[in-house]
C-alpha atoms as a PDB file:
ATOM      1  CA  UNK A   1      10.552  24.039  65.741  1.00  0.00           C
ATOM      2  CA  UNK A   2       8.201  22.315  67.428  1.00  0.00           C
ATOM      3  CA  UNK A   3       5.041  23.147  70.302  1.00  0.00           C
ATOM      4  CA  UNK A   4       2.174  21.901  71.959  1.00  0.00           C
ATOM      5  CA  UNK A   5      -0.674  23.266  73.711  1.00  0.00           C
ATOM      6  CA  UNK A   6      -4.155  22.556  74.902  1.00  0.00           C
ATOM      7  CA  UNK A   7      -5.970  25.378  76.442  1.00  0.00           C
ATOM      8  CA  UNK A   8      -8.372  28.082  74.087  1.00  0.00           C
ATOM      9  CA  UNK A   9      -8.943  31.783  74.219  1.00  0.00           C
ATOM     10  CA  UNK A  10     -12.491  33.524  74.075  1.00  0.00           C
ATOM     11  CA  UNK A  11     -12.892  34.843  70.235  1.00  0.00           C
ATOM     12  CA  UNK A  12     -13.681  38.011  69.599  1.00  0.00           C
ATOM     13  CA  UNK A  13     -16.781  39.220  67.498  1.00  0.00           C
ATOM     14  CA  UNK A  14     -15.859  40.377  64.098  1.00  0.00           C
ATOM     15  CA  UNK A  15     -17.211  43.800  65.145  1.00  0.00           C
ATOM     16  CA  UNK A  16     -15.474  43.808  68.634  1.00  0.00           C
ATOM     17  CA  UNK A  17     -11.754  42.736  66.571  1.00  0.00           C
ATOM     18  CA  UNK A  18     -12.050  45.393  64.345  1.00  0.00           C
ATOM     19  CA  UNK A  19     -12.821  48.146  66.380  1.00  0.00           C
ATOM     20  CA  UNK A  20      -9.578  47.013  68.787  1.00  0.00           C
ATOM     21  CA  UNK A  21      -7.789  46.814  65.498  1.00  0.00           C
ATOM     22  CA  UNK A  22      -8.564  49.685  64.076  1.00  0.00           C
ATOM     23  CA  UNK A  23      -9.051  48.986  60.755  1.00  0.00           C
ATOM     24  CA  UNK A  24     -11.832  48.386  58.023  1.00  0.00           C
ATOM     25  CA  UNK A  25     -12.956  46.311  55.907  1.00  0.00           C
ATOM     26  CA  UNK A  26     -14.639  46.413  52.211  1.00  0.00           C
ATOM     27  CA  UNK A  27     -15.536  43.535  49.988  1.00  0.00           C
ATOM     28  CA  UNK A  28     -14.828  43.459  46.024  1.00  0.00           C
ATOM     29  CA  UNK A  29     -15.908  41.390  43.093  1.00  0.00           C
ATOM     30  CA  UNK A  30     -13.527  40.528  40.311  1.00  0.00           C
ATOM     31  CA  UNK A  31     -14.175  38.297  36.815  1.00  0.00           C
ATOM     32  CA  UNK A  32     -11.786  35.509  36.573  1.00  0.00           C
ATOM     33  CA  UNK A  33     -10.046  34.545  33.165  1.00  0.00           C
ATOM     34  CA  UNK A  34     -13.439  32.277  32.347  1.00  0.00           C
ATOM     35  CA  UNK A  35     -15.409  35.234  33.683  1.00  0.00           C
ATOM     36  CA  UNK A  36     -17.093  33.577  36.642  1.00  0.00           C
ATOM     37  CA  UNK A  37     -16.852  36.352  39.931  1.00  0.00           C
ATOM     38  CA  UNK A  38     -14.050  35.885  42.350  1.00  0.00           C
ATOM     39  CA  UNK A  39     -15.544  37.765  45.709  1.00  0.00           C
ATOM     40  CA  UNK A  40     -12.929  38.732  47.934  1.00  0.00           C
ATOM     41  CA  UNK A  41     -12.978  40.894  51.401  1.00  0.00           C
ATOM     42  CA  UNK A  42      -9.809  43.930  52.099  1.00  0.00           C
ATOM     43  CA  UNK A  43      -9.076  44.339  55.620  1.00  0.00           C
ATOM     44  CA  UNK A  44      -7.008  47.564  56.011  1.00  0.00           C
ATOM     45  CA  UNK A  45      -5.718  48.378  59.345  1.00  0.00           C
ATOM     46  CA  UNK A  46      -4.385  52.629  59.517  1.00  0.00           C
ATOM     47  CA  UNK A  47      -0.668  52.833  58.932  1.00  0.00           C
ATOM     48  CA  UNK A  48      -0.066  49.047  57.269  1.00  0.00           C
ATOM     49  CA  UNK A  49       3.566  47.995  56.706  1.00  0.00           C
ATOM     50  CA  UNK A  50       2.836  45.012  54.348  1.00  0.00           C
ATOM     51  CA  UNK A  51       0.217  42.730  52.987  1.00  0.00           C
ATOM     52  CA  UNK A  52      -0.753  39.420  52.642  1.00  0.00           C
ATOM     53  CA  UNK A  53      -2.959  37.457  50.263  1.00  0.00           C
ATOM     54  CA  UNK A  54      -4.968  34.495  52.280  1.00  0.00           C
ATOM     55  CA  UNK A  55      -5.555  31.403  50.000  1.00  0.00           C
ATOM     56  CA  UNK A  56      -8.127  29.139  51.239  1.00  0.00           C
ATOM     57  CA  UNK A  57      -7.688  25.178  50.141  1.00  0.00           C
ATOM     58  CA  UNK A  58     -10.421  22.570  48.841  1.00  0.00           C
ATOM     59  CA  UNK A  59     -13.881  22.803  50.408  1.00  0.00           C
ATOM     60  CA  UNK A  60     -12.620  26.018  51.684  1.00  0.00           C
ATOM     61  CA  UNK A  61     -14.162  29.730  51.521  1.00  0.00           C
ATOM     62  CA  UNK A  62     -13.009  33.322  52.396  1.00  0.00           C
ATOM     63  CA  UNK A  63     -15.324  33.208  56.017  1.00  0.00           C
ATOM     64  CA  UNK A  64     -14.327  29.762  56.976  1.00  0.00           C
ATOM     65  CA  UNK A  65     -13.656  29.202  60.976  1.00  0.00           C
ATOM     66  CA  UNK A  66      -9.915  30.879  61.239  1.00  0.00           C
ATOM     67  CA  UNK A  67      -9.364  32.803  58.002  1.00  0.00           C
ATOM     68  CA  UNK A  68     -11.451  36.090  59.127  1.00  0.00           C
ATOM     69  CA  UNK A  69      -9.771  36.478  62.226  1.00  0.00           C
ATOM     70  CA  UNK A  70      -6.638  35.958  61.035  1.00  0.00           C
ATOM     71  CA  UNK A  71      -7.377  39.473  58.741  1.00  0.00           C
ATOM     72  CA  UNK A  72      -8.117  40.989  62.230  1.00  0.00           C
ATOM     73  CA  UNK A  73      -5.254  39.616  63.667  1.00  0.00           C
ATOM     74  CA  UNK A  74      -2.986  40.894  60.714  1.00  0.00           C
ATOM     75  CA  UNK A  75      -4.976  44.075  61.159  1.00  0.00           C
ATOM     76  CA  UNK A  76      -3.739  44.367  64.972  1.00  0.00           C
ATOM     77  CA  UNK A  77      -0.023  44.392  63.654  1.00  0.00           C
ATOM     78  CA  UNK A  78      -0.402  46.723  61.180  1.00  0.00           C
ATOM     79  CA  UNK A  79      -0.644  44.439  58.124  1.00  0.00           C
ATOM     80  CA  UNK A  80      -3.314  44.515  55.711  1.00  0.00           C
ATOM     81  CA  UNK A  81      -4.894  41.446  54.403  1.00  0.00           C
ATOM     82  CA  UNK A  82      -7.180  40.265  51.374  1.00  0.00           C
ATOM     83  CA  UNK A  83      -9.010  36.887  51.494  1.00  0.00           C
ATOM     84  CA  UNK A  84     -11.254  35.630  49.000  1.00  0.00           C
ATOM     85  CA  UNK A  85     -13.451  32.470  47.584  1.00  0.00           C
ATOM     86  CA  UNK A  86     -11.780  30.856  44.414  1.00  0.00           C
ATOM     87  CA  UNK A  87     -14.144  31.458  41.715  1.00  0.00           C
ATOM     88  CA  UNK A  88     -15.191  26.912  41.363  1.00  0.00           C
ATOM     89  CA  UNK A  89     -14.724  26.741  45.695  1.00  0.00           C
ATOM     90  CA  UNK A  90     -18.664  26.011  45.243  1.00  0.00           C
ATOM     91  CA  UNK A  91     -19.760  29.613  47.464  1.00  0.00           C
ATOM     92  CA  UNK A  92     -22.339  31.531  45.216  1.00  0.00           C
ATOM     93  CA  UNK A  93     -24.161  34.752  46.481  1.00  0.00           C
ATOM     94  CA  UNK A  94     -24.265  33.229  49.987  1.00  0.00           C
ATOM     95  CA  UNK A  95     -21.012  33.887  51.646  1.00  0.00           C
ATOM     96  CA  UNK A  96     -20.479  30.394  53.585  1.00  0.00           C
ATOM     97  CA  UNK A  97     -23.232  28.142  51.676  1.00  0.00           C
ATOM     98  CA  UNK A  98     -21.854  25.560  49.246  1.00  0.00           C
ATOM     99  CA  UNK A  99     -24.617  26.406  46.439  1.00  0.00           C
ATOM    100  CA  UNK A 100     -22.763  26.114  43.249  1.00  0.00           C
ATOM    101  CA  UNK A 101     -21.461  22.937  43.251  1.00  0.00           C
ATOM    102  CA  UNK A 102     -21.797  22.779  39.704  1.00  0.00           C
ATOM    103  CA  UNK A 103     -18.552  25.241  39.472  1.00  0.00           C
ATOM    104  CA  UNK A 104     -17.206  23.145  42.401  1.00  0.00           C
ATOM    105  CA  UNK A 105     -17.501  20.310  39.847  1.00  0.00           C
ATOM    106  CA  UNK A 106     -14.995  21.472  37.314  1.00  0.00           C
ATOM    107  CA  UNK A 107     -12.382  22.847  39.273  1.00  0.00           C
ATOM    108  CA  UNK A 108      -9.077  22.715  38.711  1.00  0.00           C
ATOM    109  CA  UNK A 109      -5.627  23.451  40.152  1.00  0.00           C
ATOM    110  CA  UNK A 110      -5.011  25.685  37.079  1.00  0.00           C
ATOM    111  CA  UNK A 111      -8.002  27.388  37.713  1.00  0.00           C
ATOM    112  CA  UNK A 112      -6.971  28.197  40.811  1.00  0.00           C
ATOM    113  CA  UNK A 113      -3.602  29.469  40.352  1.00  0.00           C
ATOM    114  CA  UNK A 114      -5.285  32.004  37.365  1.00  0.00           C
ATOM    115  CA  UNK A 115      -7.500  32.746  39.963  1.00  0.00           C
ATOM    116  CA  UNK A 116      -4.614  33.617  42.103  1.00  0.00           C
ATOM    117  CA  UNK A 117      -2.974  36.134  39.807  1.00  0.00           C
ATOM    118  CA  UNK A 118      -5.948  37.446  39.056  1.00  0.00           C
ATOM    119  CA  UNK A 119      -6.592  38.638  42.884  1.00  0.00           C
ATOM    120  CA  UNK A 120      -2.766  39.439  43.091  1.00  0.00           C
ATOM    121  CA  UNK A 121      -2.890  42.035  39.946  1.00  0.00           C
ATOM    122  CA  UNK A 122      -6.001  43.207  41.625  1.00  0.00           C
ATOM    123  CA  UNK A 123      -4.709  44.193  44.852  1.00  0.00           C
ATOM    124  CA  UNK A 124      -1.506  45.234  43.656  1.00  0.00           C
ATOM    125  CA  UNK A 125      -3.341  48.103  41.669  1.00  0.00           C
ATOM    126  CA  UNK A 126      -5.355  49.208  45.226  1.00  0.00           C
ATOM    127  CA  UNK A 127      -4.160  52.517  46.568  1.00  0.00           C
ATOM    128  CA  UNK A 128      -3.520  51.708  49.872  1.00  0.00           C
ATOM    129  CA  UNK A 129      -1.730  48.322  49.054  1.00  0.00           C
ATOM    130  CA  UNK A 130       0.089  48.697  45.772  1.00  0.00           C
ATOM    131  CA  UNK A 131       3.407  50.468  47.356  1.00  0.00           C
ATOM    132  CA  UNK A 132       3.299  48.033  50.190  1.00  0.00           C
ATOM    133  CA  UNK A 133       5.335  44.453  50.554  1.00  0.00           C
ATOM    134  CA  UNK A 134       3.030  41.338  49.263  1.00  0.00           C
ATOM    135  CA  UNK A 135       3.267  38.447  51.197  1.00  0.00           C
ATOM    136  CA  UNK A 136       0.953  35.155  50.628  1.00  0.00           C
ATOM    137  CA  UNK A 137      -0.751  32.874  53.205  1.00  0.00           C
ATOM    138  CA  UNK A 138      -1.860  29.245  51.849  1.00  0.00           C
ATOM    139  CA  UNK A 139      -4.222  26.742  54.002  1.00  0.00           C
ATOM    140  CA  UNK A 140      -4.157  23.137  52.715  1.00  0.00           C
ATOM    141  CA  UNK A 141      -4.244  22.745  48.735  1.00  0.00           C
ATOM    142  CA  UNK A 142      -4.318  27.176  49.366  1.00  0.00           C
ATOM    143  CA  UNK A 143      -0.677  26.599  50.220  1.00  0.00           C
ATOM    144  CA  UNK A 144       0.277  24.848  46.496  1.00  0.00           C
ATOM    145  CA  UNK A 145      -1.283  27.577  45.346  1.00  0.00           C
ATOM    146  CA  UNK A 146       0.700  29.995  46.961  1.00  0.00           C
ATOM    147  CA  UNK A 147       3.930  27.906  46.048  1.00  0.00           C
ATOM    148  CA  UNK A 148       3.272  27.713  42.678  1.00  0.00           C
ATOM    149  CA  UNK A 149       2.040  31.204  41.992  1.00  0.00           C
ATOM    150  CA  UNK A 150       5.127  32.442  44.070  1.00  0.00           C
ATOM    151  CA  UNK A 151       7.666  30.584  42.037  1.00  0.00           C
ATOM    152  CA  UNK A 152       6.737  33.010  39.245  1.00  0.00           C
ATOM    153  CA  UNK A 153       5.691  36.264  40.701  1.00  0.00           C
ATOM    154  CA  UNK A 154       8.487  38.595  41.691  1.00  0.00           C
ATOM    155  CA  UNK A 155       6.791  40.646  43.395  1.00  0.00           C
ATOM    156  CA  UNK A 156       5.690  38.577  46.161  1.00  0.00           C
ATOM    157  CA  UNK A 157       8.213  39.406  48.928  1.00  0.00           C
ATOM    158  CA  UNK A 158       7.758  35.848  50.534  1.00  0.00           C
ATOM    159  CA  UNK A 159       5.136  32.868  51.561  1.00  0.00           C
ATOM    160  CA  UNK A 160       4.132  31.228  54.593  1.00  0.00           C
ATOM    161  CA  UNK A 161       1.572  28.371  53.653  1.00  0.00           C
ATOM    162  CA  UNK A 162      -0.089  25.824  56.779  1.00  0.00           C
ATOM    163  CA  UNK A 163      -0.959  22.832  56.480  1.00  0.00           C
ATOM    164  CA  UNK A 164       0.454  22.546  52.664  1.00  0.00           C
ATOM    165  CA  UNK A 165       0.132  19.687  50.487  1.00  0.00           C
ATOM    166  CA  UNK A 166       3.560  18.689  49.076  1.00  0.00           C
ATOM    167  CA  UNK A 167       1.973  17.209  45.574  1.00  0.00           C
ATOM    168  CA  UNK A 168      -1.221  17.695  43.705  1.00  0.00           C
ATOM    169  CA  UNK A 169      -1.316  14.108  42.491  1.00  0.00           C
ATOM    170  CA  UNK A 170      -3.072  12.403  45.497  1.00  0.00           C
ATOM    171  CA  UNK A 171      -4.996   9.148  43.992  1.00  0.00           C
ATOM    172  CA  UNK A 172      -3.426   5.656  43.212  1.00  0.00           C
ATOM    173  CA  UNK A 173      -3.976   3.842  39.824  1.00  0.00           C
ATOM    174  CA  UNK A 174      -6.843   1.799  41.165  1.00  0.00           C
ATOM    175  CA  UNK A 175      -8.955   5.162  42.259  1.00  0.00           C
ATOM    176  CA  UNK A 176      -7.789   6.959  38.989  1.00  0.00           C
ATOM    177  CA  UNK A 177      -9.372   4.078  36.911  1.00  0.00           C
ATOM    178  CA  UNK A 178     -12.432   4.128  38.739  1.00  0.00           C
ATOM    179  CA  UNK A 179     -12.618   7.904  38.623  1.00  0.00           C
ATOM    180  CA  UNK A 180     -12.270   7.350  34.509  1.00  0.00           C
ATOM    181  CA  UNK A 181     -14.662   4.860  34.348  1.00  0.00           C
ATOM    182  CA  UNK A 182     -17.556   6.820  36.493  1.00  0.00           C
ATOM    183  CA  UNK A 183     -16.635  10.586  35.316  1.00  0.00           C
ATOM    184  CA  UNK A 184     -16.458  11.883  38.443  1.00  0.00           C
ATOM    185  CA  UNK A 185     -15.741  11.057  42.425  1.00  0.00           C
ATOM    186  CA  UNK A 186     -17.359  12.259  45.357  1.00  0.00           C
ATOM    187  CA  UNK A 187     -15.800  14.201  47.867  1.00  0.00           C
ATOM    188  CA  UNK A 188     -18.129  14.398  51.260  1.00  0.00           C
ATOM    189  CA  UNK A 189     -17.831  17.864  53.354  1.00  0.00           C
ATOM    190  CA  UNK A 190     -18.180  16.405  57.021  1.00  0.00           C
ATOM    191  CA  UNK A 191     -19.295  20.112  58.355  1.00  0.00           C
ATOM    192  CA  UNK A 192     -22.838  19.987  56.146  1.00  0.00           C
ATOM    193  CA  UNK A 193     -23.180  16.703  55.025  1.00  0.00           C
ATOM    194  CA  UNK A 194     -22.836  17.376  50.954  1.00  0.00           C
ATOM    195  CA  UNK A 195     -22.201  15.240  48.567  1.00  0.00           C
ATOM    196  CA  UNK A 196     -19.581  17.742  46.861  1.00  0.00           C
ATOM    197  CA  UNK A 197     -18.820  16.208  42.838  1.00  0.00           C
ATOM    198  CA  UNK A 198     -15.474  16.475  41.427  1.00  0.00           C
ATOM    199  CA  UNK A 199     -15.442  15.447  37.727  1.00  0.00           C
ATOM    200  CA  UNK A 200     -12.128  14.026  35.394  1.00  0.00           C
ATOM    201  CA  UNK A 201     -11.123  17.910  34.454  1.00  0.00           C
ATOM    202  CA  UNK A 202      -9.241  17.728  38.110  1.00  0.00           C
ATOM    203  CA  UNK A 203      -7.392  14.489  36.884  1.00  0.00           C
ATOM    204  CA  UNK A 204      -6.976  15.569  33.192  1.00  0.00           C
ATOM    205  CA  UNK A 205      -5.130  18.966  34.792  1.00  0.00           C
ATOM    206  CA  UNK A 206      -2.884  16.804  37.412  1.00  0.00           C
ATOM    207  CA  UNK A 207      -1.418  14.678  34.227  1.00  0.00           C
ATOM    208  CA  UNK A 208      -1.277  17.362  31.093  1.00  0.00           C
ATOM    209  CA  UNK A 209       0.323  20.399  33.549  1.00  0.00           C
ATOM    210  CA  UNK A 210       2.271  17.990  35.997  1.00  0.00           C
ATOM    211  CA  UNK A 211       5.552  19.952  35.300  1.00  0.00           C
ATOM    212  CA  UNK A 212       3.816  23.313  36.095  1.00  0.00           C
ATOM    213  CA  UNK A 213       2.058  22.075  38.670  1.00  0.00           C
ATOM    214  CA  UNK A 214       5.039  20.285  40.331  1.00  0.00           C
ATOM    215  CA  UNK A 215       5.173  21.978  44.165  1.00  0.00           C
ATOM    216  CA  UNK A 216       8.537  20.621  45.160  1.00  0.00           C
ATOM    217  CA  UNK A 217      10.553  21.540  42.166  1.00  0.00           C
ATOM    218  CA  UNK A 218       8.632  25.309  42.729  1.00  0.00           C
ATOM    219  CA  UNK A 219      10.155  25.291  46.168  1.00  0.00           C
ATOM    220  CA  UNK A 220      13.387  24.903  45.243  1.00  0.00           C
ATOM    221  CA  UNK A 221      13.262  27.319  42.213  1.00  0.00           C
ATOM    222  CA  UNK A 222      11.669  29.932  45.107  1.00  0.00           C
ATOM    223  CA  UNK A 223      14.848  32.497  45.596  1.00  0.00           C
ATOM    224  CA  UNK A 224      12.327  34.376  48.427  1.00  0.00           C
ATOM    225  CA  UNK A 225      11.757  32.936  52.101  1.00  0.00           C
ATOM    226  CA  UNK A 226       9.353  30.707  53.151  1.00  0.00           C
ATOM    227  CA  UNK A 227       7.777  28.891  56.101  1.00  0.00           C
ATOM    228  CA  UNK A 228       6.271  25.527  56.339  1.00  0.00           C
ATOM    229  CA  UNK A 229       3.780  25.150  59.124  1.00  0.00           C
ATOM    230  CA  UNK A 230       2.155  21.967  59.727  1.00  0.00           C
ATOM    231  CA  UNK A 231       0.817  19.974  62.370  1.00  0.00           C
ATOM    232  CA  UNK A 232       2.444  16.944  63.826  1.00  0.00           C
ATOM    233  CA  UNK A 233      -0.981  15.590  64.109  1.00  0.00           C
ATOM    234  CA  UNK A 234      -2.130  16.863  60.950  1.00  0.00           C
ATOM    235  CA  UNK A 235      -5.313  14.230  59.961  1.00  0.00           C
ATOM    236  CA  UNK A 236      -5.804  15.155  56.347  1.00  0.00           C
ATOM    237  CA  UNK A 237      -1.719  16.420  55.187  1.00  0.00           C
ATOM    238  CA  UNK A 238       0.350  13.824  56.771  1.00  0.00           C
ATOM    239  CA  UNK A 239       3.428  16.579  58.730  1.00  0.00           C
ATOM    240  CA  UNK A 240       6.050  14.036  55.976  1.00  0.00           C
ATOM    241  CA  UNK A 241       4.391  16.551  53.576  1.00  0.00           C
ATOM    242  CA  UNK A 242       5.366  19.542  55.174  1.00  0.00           C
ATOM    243  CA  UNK A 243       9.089  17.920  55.406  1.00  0.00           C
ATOM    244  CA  UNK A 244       8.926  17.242  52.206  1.00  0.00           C
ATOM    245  CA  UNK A 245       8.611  20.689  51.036  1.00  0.00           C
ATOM    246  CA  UNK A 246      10.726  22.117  53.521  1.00  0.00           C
ATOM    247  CA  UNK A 247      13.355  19.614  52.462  1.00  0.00           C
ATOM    248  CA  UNK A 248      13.092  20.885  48.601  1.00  0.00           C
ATOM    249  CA  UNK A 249      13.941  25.048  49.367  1.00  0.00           C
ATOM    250  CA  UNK A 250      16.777  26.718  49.951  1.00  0.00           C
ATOM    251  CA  UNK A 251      15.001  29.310  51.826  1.00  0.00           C
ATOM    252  CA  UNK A 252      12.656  27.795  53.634  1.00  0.00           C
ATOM    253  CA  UNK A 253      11.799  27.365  57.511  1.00  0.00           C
ATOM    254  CA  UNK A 254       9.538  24.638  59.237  1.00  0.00           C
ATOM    255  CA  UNK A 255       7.331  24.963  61.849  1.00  0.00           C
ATOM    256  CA  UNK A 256       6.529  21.759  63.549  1.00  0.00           C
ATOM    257  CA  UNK A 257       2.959  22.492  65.913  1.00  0.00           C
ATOM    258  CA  UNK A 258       2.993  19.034  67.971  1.00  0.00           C
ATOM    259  CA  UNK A 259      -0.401  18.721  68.608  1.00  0.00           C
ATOM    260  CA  UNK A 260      -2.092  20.415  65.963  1.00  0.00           C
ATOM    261  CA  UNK A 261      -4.294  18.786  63.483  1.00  0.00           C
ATOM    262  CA  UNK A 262      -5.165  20.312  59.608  1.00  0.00           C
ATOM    263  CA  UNK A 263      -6.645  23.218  61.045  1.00  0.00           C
ATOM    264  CA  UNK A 264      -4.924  23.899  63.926  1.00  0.00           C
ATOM    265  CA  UNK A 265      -7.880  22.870  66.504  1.00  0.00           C
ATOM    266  CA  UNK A 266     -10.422  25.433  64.962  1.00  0.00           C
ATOM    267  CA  UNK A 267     -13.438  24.406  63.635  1.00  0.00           C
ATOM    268  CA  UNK A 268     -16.532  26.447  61.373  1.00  0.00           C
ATOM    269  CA  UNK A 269     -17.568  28.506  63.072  1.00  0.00           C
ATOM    270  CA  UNK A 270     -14.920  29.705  65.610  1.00  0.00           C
ATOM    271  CA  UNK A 271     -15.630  30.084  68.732  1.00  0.00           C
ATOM    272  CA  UNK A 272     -12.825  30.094  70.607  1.00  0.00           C
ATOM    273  CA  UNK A 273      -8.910  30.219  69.346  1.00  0.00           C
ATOM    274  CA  UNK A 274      -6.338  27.322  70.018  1.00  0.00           C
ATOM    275  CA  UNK A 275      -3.374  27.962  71.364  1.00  0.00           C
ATOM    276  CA  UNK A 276      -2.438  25.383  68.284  1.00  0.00           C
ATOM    277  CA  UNK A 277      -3.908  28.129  66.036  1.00  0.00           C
ATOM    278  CA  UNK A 278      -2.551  31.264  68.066  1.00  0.00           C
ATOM    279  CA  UNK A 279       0.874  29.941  67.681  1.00  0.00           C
ATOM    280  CA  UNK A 280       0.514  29.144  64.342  1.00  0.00           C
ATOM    281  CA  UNK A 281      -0.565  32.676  63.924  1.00  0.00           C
ATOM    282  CA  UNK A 282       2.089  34.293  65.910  1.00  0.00           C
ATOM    283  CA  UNK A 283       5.127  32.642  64.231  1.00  0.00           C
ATOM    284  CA  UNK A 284       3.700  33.760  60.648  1.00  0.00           C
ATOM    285  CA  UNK A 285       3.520  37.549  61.819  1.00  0.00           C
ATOM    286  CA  UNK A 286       6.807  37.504  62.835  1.00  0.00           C
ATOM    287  CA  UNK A 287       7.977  36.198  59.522  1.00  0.00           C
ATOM    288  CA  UNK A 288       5.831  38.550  57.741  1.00  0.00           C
ATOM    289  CA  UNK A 289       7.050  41.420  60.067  1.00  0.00           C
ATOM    290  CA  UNK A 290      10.580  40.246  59.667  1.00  0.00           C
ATOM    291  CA  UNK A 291      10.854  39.955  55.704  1.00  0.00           C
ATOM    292  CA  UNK A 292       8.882  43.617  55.567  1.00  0.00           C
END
């Protein structure tokens, strides 16, 4: 499928959404297997049919631009939601301030996915949640998360992921060696100007776990449905990625959004709602709403 659009919607305020959604919302703290916190945020709308996980992707965080209204949104069609920061995503105490870069440092895709279980294992245990369907929703390197956790997790009824990268090896040999030679590589957040350090434990992960961390063979070992959403004009995840990992499932739908760029028009923090976004949105409800 494919769609453009080009007008916006007003946003509503977080306070305004949940009082038309009817639901609430409570946040939680969990160790991760290294002990560092992962700090996460339920969003439980009355009478929820299913839920769904919300993995945020690199430089991401739980309150970034789209991911808390698309709780609310969830919320409005009676699905719950959790979203949360990776425990290395660089957020400390402050909920959208990259102050711990020195966890953002030694991240890892491994991390991530332990991360991942850990938050799933959590939720599943919540008594509102744990009889319900579990979905997961993956922005960006949040969506090879989502494949790769989903490949082995049974209980996750099925995966929608936008804006997915297709493989976690993303450097040629010439940046590699350089990256050996210095210890680390820079990675610049354009929204606040940081210099944001990412050392060799990134690279040593990509080349001892490449098997595990292999996103395309996951796909096609994934016996649950799936949908690919990616943006034709996607600036950071060329859309050949998002064919690529369509291409690799059995089970697995793509959904083309023709002029939508990595994050579907919205920006930090949102003000308004593209219709890029919006659609994006409303095809991944019905998916969640049809597997349920």
């Amino acid at each position: 499928m494919s769609s453009s659009s080009g007008s916006m919607s007003d946003l509503d305020s977080p306070p305004e959404a949940a009082a038309k959604s009817g639901s609430s919302q409570s946040s939680f703290a969990i160790e991760s297997a290294e002990g560092l916190p992962i700090r996460g945020t339920f969003t439980l709308p009355r009478n929820a049919r299913a839920y769904v996980i919300i993995v945020h992707g690199f430089k991401g965080f739980r309150e970034w631009g789209f991911f808390p209204w698309v709780s609310e949104q969830f919320a409005r069609h009676h699905i719950a939601s959790v979203r949360f920061d990776m425990s290395r995503n660089g957020i400390g105490d402050r909920p959208d301030e990259f102050d711990r870069l020195d966890l953002f440092e030694n991240d890892t895709y491994s991390t991530q996915l332990s991360d991942l279980r850990s938050v799933i294992g959590y939720a599943e245990a919540h008594p509102e949640l744990r009889h319900l369907p579990l979905f997961l929703l993956g922005h960006s390197r949040g969506g090879a998360a989502v494949i790769l956790t989903a490949a082995a997790t049974p209980s996750v009824r099925g995966i929608v992921t936008w804006s997915s990268i297709a493989s976690v090896d993303r450097w040629n040999d010439e940046a590699k060696r350089k990256w050996r030679d210095e210890g680390f590589i820079d990675a610049t957040n354009s929204r606040t100007g940081q210099a944001m350090r990412v050392s060799t434990k990134l690279l040593d992960d990509c080349e001892t776990n490449s098997e595990a961390l292999d996103i395309e063979r996951a796909v096609g070992a994934l016996q649950r449905p799936a949908l690919i959403v990616h943006g034709v004009r996607d600036e950071s995840v060329p859309v050949e990625e998002g064919k690529r990992i369509a291409a690799a499932g059995q089970t697995v739908s793509l959904l083309l959004i023709g002029n939508a760029g990595h994050t579907y028009g919205a920006i930090h923090p949102l003000v308004t709602v593209p219709d890029e976004l919006q659609l994006a949105f409303n095809i991944s409800e019905r998916f969640v709403r049809t597997y349920t």
